[in-house]
Protein backbone atom coordinates (compact mmCIF):
# COMPACT_ATOMS: atom_id res chain seq x y z
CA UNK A 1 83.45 75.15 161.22
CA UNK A 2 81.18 73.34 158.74
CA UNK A 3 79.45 74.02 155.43
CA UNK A 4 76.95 76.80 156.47
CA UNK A 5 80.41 79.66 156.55
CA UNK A 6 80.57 79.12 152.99
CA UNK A 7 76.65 80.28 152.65
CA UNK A 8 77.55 83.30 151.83
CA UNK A 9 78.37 85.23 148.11
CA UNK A 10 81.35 83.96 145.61
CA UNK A 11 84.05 86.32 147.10
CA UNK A 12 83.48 85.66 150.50
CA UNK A 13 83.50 81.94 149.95
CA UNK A 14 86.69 82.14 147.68
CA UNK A 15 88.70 83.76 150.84
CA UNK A 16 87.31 81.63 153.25
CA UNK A 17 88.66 78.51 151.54
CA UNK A 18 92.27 80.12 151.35
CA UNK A 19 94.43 78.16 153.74
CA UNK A 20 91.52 75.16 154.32
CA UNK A 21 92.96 71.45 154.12
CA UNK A 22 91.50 69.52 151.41
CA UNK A 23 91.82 65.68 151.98
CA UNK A 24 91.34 62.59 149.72
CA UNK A 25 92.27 59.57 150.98
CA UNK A 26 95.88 60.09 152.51
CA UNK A 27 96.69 63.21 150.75
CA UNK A 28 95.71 66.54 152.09
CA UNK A 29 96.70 69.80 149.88
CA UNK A 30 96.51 73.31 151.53
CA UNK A 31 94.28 75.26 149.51
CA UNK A 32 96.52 78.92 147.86
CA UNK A 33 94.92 79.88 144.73
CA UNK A 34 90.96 80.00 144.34
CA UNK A 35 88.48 81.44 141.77
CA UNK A 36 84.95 82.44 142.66
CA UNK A 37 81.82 81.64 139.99
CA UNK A 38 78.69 83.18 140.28
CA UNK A 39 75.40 81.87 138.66
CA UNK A 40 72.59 82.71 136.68
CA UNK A 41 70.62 85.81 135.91
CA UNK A 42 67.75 85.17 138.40
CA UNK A 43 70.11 84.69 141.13
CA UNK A 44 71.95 87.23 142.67
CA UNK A 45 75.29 86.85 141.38
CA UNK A 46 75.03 86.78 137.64
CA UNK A 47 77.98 85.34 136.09
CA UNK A 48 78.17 84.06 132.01
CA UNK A 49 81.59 82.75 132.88
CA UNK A 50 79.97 80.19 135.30
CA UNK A 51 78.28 76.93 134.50
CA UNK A 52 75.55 77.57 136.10
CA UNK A 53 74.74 80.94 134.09
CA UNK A 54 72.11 79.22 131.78
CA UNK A 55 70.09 77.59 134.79
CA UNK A 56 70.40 73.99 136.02
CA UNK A 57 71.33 70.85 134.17
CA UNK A 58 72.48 67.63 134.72
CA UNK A 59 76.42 68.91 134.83
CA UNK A 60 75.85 71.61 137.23
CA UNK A 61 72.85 70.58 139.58
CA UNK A 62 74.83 70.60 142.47
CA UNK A 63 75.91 74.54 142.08
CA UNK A 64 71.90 75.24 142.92
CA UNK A 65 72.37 73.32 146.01
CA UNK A 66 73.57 73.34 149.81
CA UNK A 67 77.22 75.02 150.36
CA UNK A 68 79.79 72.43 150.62
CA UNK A 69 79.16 69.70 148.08
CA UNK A 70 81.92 68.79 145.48
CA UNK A 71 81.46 69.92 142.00
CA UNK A 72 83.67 68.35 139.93
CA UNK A 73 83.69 68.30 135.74
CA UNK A 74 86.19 67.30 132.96
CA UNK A 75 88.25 70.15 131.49
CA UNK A 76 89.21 69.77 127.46
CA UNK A 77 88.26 66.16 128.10
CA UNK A 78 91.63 65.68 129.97
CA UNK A 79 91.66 67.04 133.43
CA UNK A 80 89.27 66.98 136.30
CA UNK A 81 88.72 69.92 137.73
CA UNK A 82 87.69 70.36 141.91
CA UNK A 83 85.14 72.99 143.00
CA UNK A 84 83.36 73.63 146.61
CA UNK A 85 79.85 74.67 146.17
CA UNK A 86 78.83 77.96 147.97
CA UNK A 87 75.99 80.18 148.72
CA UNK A 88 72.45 79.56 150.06
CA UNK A 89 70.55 76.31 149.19
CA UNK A 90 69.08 76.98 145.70
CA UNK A 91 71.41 79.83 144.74
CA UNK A 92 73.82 79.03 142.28
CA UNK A 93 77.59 79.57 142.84
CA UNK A 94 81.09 77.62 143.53
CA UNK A 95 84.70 78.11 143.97
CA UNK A 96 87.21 76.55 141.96
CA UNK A 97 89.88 75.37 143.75
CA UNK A 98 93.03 76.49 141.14
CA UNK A 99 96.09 75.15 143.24
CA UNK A 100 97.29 73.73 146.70
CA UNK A 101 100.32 72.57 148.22
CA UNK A 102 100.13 68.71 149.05
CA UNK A 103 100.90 68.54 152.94
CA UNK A 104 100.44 65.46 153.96
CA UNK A 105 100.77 61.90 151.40
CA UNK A 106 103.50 63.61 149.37
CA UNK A 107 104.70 60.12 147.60
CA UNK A 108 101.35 59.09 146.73
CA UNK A 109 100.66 62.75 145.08
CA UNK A 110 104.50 62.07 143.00
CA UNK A 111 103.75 58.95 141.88
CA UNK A 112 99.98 60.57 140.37
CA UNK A 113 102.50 63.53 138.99
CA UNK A 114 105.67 62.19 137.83
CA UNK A 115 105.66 65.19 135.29
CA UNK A 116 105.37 67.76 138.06
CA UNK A 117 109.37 69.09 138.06
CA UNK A 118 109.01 69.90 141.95
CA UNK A 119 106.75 69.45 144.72
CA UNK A 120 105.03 73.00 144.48
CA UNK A 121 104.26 71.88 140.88
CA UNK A 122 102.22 68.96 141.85
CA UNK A 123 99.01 70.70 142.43
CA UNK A 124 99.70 73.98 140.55
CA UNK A 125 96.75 74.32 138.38
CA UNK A 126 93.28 73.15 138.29
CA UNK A 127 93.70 70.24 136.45
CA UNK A 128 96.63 69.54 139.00
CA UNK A 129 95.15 69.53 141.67
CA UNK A 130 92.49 66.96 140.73
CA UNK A 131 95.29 64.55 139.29
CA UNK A 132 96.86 64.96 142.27
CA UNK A 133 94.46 64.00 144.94
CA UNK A 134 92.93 61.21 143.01
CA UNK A 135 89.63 63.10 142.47
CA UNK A 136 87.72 61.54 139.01
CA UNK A 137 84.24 62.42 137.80
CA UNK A 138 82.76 59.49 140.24
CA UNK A 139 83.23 61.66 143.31
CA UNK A 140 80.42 64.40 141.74
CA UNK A 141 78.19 65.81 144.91
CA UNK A 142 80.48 64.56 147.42
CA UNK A 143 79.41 66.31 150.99
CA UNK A 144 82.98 67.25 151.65
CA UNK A 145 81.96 68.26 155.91
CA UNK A 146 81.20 64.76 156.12
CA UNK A 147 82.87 62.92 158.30
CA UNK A 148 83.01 59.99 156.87
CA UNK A 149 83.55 60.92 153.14
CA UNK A 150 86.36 59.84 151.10
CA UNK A 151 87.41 63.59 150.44
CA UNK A 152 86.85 66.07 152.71
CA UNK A 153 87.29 69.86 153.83
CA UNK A 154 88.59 71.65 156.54
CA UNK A 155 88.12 74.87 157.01
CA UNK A 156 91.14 76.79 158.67
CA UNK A 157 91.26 79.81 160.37
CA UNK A 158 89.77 83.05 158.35
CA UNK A 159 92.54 85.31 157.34
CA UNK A 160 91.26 88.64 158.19
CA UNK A 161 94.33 90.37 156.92
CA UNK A 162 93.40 92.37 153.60
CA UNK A 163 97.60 92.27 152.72
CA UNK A 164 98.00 88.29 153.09
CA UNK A 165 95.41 87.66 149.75
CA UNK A 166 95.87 89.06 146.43
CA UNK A 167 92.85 89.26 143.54
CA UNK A 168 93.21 89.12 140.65
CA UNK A 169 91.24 88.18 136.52
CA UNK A 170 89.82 84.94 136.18
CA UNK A 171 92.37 82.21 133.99
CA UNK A 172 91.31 80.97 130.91
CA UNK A 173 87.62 83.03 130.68
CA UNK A 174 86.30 84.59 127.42
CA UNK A 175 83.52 86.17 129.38
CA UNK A 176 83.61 88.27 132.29
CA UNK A 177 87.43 87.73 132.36
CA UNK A 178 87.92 90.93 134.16
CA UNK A 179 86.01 90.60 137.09
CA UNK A 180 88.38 89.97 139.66
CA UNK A 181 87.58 86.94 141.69
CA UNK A 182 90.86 85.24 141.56
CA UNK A 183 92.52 85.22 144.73
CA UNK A 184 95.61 83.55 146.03
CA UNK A 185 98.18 83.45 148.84
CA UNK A 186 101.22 85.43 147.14
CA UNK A 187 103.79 83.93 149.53
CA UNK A 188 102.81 80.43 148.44
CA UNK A 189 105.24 78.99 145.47
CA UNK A 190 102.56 76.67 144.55
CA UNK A 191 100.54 79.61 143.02
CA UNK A 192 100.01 79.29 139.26
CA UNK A 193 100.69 81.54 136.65
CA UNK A 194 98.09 83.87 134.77
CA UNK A 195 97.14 83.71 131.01
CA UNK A 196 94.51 85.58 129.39
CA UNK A 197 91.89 83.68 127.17
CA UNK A 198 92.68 85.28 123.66
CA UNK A 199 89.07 85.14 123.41
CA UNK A 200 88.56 87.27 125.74
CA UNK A 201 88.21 91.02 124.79
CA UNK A 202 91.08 93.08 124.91
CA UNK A 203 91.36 95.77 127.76
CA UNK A 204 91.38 99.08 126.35
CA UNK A 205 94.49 101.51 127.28
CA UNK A 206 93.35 105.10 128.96
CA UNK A 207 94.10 107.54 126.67
């Protein structure tokens, strides 16, 4: 299992990296909450919630790239936040990977998250999950299928069972903020909780 399975559109890619092992250094986090981003209007996923909506620049070059590369960016200038690229080479799209539960260098991951009140806390959230794996800005277009890179990806076994995933809105998104491309494992306590950007448009009641 490699880089080419996530070659495929946002949604696809989002499911497939439900369950996957993602591993920096000594601490591994099994991946239970994702959200799929699209790209820009030439491609064929428009998205104006993702980076990548207003074409390439020097932030988000590595969404128009090969499937499998780290994408990683700073989030209210506080927290790094982890995406997987995915798609074809040259169309633009990623996953952001929302929250995890740490399996494997649990002390390390406390000791990066002495806030976090329990150990499903530690990577709850995006901004989480990069504190808690040690992922900074420096790691940026990281081939995570390499062998021999720092942080890496493992793809686990696709969960063809249409009850085991829920979807959901996108967290936090003005735009698009209905489309729903947030999925998660719902038996995982790591999951975090969702909150509407109060810039996003309100849904309207049926009559």
């Amino acid at each position: 299992m490699g880089a080419e399975e996530l070659a495929v559109e946002p949604l696809r890619a989002a499911r497939r990296l439900l369950g996957g092992i993602l591993r920096s250094g000594p601490v591994g986090m099994r991946i239970v909450e994702v959200e799929a981003y699209g790209g820009d209007p030439a491609g064929p996923w428009p998205d104006p919630a993702a980076h990548s909506f207003r074409g390439p620049t020097p932030r988000n070059t590595v969404m128009f790239g090969p499937p499998g590369i780290l994408y990683v960016y700073f989030s209210y200038g506080m927290h790094t936040c982890v995406n997987v690229t995915s798609g074809p080479d040259g169309v633009a799209s990623a996953v952001l990977v929302r929250a995890g539960e740490i399996v494997d260098g649990l002390e390390l991951a406390r000791g990066r998250r002495p806030a976090a009140k329990t150990d499903a806390g530690l990577a709850r959230g995006p901004g989480n999950v990069g504190s808690a794996l040690g992922i900074g800005l420096d790691d940026y277009g990281t081939r995570l299928f390499d062998p021999a890179a720092p942080i890496r990806l493992e793809l686990g076994p696709e969960i063809t069972d249409v009850a085991a995933v829920s979807a959901g809105p996108r967290v936090g998104v003005s735009v698009a903020a209905d489309r729903p491309w947030r999925l998660w494992l719902p038996d995982s306590p790591a999951v975090s909780a969702y909150r509407r950007s109060p810039r996003a448009p309100r849904l309207e009641r049926p009559a």
